[in-house]
PDB file of N, CA and C in Angstrom:
ATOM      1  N   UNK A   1      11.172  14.890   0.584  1.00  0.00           N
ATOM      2  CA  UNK A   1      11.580  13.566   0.175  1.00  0.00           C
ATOM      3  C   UNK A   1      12.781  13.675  -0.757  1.00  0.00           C
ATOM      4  N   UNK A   2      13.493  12.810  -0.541  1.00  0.00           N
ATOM      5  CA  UNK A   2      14.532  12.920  -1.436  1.00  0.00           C
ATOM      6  C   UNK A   2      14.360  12.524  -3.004  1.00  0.00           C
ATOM      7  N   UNK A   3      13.880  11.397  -3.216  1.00  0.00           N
ATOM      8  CA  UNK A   3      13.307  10.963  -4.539  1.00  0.00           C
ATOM      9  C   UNK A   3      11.725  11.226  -4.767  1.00  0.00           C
ATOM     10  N   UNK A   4      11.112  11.763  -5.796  1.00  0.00           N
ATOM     11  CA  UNK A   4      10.068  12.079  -6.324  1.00  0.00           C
ATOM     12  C   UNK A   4       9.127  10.535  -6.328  1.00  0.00           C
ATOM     13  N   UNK A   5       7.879  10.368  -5.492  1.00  0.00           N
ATOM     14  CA  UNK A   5       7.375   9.104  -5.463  1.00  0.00           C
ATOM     15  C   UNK A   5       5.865   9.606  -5.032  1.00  0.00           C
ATOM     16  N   UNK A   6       5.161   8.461  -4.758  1.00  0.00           N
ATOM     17  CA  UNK A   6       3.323   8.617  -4.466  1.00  0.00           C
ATOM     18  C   UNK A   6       3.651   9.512  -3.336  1.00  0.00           C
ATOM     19  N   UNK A   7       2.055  10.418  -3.218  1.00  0.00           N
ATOM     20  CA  UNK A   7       1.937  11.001  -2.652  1.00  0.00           C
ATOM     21  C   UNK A   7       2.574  12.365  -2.789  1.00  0.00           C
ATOM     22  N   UNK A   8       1.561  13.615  -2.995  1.00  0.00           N
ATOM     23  CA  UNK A   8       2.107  15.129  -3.100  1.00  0.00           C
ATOM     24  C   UNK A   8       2.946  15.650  -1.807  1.00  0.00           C
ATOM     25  N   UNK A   9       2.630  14.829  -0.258  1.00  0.00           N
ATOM     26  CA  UNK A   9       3.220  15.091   0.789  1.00  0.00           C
ATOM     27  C   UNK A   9       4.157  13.922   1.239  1.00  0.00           C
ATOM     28  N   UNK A  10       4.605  12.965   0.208  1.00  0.00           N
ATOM     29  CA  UNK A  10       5.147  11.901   0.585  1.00  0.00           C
ATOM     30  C   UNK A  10       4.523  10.372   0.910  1.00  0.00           C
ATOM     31  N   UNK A  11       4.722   9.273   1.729  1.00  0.00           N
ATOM     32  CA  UNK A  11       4.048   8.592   2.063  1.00  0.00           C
ATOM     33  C   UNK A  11       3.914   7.939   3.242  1.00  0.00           C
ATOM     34  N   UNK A  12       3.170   7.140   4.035  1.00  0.00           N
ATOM     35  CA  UNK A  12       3.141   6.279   4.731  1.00  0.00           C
ATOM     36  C   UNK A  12       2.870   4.866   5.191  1.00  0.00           C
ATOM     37  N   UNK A  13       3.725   4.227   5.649  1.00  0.00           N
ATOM     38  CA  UNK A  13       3.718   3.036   5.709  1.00  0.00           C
ATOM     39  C   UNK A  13       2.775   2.371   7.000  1.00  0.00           C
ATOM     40  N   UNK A  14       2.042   1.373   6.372  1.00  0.00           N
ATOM     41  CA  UNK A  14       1.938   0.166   7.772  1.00  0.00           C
ATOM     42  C   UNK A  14       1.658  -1.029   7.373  1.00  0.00           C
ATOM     43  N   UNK A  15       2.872  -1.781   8.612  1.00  0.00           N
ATOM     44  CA  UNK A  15       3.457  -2.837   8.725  1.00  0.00           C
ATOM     45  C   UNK A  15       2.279  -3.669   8.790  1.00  0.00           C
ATOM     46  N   UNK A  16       2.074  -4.937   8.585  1.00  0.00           N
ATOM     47  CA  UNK A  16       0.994  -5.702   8.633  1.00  0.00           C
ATOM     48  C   UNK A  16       1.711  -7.161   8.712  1.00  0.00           C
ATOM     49  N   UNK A  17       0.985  -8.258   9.679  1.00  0.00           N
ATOM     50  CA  UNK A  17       1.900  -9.517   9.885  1.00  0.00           C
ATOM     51  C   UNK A  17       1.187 -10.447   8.604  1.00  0.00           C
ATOM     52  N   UNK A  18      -0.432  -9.895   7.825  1.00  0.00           N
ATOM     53  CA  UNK A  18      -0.454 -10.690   6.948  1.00  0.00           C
ATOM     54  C   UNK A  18      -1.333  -9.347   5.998  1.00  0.00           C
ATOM     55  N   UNK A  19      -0.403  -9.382   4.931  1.00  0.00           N
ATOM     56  CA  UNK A  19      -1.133  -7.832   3.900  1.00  0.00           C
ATOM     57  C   UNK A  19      -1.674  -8.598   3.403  1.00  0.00           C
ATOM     58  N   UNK A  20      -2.032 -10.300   2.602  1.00  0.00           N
ATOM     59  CA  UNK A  20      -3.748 -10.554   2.527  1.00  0.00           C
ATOM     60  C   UNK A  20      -4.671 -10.567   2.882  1.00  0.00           C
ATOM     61  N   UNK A  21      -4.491 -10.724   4.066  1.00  0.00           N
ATOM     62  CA  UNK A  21      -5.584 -10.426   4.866  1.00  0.00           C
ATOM     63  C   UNK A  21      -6.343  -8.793   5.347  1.00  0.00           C
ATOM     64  N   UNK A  22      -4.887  -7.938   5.112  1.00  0.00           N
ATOM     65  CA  UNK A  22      -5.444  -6.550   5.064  1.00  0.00           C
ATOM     66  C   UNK A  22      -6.049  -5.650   4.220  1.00  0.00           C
ATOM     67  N   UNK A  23      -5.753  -6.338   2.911  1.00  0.00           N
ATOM     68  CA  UNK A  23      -6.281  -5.872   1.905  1.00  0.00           C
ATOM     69  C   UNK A  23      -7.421  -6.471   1.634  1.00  0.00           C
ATOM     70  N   UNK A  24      -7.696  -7.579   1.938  1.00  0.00           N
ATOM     71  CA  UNK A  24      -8.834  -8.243   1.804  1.00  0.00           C
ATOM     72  C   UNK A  24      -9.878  -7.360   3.036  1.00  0.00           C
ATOM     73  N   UNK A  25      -9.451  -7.372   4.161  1.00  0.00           N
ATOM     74  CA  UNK A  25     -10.269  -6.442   5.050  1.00  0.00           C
ATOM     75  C   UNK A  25     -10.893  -5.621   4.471  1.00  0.00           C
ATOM     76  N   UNK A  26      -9.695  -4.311   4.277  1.00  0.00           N
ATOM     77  CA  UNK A  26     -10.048  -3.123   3.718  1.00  0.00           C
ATOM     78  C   UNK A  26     -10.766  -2.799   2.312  1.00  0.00           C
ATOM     79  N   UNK A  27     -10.421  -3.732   1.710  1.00  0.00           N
ATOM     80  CA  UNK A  27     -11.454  -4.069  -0.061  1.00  0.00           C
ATOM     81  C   UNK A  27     -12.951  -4.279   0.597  1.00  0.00           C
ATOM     82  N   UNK A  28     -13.175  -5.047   1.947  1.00  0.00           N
ATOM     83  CA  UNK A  28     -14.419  -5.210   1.874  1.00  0.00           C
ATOM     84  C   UNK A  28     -15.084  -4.044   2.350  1.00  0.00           C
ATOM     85  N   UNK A  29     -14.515  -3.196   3.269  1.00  0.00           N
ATOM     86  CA  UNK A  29     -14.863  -1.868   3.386  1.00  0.00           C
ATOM     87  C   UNK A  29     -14.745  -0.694   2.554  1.00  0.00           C
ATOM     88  N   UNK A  30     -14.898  -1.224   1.158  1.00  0.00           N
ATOM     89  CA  UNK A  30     -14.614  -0.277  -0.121  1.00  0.00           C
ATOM     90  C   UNK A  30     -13.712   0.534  -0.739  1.00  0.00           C
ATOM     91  N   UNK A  31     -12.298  -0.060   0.214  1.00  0.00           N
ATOM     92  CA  UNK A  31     -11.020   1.114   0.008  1.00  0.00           C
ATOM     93  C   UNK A  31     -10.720   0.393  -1.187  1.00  0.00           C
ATOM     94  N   UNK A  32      -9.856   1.126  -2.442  1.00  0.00           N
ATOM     95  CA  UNK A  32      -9.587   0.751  -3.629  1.00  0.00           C
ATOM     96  C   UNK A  32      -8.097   0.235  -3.615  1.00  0.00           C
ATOM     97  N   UNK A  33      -7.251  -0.363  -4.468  1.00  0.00           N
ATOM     98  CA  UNK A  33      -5.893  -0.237  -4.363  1.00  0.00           C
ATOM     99  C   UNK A  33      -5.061   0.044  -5.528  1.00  0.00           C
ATOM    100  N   UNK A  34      -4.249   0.646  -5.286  1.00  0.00           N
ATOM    101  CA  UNK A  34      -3.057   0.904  -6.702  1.00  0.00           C
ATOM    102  C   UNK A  34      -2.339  -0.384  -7.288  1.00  0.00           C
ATOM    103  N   UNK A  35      -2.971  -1.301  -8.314  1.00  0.00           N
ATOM    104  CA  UNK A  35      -2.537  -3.096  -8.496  1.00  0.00           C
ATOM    105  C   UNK A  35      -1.300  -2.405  -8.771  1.00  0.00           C
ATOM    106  N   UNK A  36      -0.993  -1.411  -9.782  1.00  0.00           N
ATOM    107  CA  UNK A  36       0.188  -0.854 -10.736  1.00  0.00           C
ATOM    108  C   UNK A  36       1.735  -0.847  -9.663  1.00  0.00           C
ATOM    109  N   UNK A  37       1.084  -0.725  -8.293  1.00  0.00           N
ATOM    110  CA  UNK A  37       2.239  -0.082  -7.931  1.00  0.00           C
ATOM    111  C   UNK A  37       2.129  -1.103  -6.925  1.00  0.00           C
ATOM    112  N   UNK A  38       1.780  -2.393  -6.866  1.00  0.00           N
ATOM    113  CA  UNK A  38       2.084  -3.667  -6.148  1.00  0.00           C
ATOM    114  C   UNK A  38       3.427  -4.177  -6.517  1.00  0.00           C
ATOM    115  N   UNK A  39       4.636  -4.485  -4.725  1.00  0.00           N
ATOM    116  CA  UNK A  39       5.259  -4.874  -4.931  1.00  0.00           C
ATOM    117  C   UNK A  39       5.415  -6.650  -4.852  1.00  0.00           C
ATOM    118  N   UNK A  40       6.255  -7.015  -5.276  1.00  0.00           N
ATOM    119  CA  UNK A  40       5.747  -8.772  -4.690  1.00  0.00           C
ATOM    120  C   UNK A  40       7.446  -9.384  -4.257  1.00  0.00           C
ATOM    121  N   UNK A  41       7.454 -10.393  -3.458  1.00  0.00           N
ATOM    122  CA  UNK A  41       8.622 -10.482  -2.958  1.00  0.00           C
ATOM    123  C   UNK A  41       9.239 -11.849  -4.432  1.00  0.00           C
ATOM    124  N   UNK A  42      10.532 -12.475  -3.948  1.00  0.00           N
ATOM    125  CA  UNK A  42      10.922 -13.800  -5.055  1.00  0.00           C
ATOM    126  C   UNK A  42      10.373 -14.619  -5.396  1.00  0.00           C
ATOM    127  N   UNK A  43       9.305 -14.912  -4.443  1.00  0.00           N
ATOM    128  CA  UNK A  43       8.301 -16.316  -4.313  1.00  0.00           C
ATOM    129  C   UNK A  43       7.068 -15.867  -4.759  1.00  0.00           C
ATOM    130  N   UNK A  44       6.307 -14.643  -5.478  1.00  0.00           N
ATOM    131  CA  UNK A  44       5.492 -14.024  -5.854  1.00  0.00           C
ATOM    132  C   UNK A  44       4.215 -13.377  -5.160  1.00  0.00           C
ATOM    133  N   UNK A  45       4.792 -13.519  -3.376  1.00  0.00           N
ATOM    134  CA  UNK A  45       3.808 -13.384  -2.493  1.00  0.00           C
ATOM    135  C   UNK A  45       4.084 -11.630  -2.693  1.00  0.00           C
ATOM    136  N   UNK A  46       2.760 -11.026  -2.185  1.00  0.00           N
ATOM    137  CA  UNK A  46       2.660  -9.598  -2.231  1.00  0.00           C
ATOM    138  C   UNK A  46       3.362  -9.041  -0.794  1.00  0.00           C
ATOM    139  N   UNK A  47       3.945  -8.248  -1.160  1.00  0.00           N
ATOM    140  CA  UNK A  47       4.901  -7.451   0.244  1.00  0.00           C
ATOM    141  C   UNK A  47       4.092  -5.963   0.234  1.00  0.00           C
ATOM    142  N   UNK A  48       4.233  -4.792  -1.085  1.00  0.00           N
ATOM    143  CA  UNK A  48       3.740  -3.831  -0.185  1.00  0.00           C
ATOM    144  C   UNK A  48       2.930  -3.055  -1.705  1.00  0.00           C
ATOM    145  N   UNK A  49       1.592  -2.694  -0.884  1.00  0.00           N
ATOM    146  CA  UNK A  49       0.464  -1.714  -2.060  1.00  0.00           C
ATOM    147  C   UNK A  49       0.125  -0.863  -1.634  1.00  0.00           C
ATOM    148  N   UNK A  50      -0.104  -0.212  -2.654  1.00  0.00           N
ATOM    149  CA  UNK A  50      -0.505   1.404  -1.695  1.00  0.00           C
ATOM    150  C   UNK A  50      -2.473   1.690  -2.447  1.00  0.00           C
ATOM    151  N   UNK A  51      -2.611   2.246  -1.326  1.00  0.00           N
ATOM    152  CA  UNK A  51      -3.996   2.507  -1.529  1.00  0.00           C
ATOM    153  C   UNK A  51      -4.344   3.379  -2.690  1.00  0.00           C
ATOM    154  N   UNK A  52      -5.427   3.628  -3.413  1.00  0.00           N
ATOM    155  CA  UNK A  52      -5.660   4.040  -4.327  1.00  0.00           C
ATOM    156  C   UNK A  52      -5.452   6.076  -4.203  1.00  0.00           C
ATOM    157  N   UNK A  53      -6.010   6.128  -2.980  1.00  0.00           N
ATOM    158  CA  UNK A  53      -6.275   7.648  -3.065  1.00  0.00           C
ATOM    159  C   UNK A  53      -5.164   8.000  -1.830  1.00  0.00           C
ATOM    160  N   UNK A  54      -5.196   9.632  -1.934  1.00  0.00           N
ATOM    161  CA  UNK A  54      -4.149   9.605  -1.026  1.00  0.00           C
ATOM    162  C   UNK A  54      -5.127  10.217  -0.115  1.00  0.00           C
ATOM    163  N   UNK A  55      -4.230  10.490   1.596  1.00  0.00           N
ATOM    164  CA  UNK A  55      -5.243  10.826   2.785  1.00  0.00           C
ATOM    165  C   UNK A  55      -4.232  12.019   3.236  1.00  0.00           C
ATOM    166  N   UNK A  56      -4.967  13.355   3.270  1.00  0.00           N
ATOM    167  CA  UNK A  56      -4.076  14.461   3.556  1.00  0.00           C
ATOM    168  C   UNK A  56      -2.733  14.754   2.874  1.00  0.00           C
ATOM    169  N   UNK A  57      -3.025  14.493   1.596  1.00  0.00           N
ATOM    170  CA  UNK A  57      -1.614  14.451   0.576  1.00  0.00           C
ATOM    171  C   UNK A  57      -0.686  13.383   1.125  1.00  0.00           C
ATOM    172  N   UNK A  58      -0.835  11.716   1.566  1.00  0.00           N
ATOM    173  CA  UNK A  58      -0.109  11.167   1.343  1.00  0.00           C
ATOM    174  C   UNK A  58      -0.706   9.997   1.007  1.00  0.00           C
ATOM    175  N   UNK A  59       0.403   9.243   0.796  1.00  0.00           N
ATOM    176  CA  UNK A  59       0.144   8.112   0.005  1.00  0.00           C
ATOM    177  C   UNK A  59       0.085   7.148   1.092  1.00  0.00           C
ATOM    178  N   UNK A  60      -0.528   5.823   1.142  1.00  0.00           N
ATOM    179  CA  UNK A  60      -0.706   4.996   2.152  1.00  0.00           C
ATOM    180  C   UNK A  60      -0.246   3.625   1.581  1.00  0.00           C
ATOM    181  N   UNK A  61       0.705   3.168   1.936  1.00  0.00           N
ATOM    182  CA  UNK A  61       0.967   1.386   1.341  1.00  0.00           C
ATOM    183  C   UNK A  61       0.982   0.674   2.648  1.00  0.00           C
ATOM    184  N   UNK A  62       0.524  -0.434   2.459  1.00  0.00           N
ATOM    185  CA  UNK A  62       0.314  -1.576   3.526  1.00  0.00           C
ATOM    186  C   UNK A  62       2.010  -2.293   3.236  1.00  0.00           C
ATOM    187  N   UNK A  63       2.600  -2.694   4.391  1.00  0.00           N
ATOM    188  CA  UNK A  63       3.660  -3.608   4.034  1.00  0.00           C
ATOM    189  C   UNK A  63       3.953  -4.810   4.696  1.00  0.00           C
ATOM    190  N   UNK A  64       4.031  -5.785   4.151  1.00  0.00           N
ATOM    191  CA  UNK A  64       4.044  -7.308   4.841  1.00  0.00           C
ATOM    192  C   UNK A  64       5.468  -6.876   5.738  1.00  0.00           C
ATOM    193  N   UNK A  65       5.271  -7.382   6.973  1.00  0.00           N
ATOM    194  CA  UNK A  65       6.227  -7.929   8.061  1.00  0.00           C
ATOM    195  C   UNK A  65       7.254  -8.814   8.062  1.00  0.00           C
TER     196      UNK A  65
END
């Protein structure tokens, strides 16, 4: 990676057409999330979070579409 960021192996992204609804999914199936490192777009809607733990040394963020 060029810049130092989440994840010891870097990270990965997925696209989602509604990340409330994915996080809301995945919260109910007990996955945790990183609030700290929630981005939010001008209008204060959430665009992209990354999951709490990483999976095979990377980092996982959900990102609105």
């Amino acid at each position: 990676m060029k810049n130092p960021g989440f994840g010891r192996n870097g990270h990965l992204g997925i696209g989602t057409n509604s990340i409330e609804r994915a996080v809301a999914y995945l919260s109910a199936r007990g996955c945790k999330f990183n609030n700290k490192a929630a981005y939010y777009d001008n209008n204060g809607k959430l665009f992209s979070i990354y999951l709490a733990d990483e999976i095979g040394g990377f980092a996982v963020h959900l990102l609105q579409k």
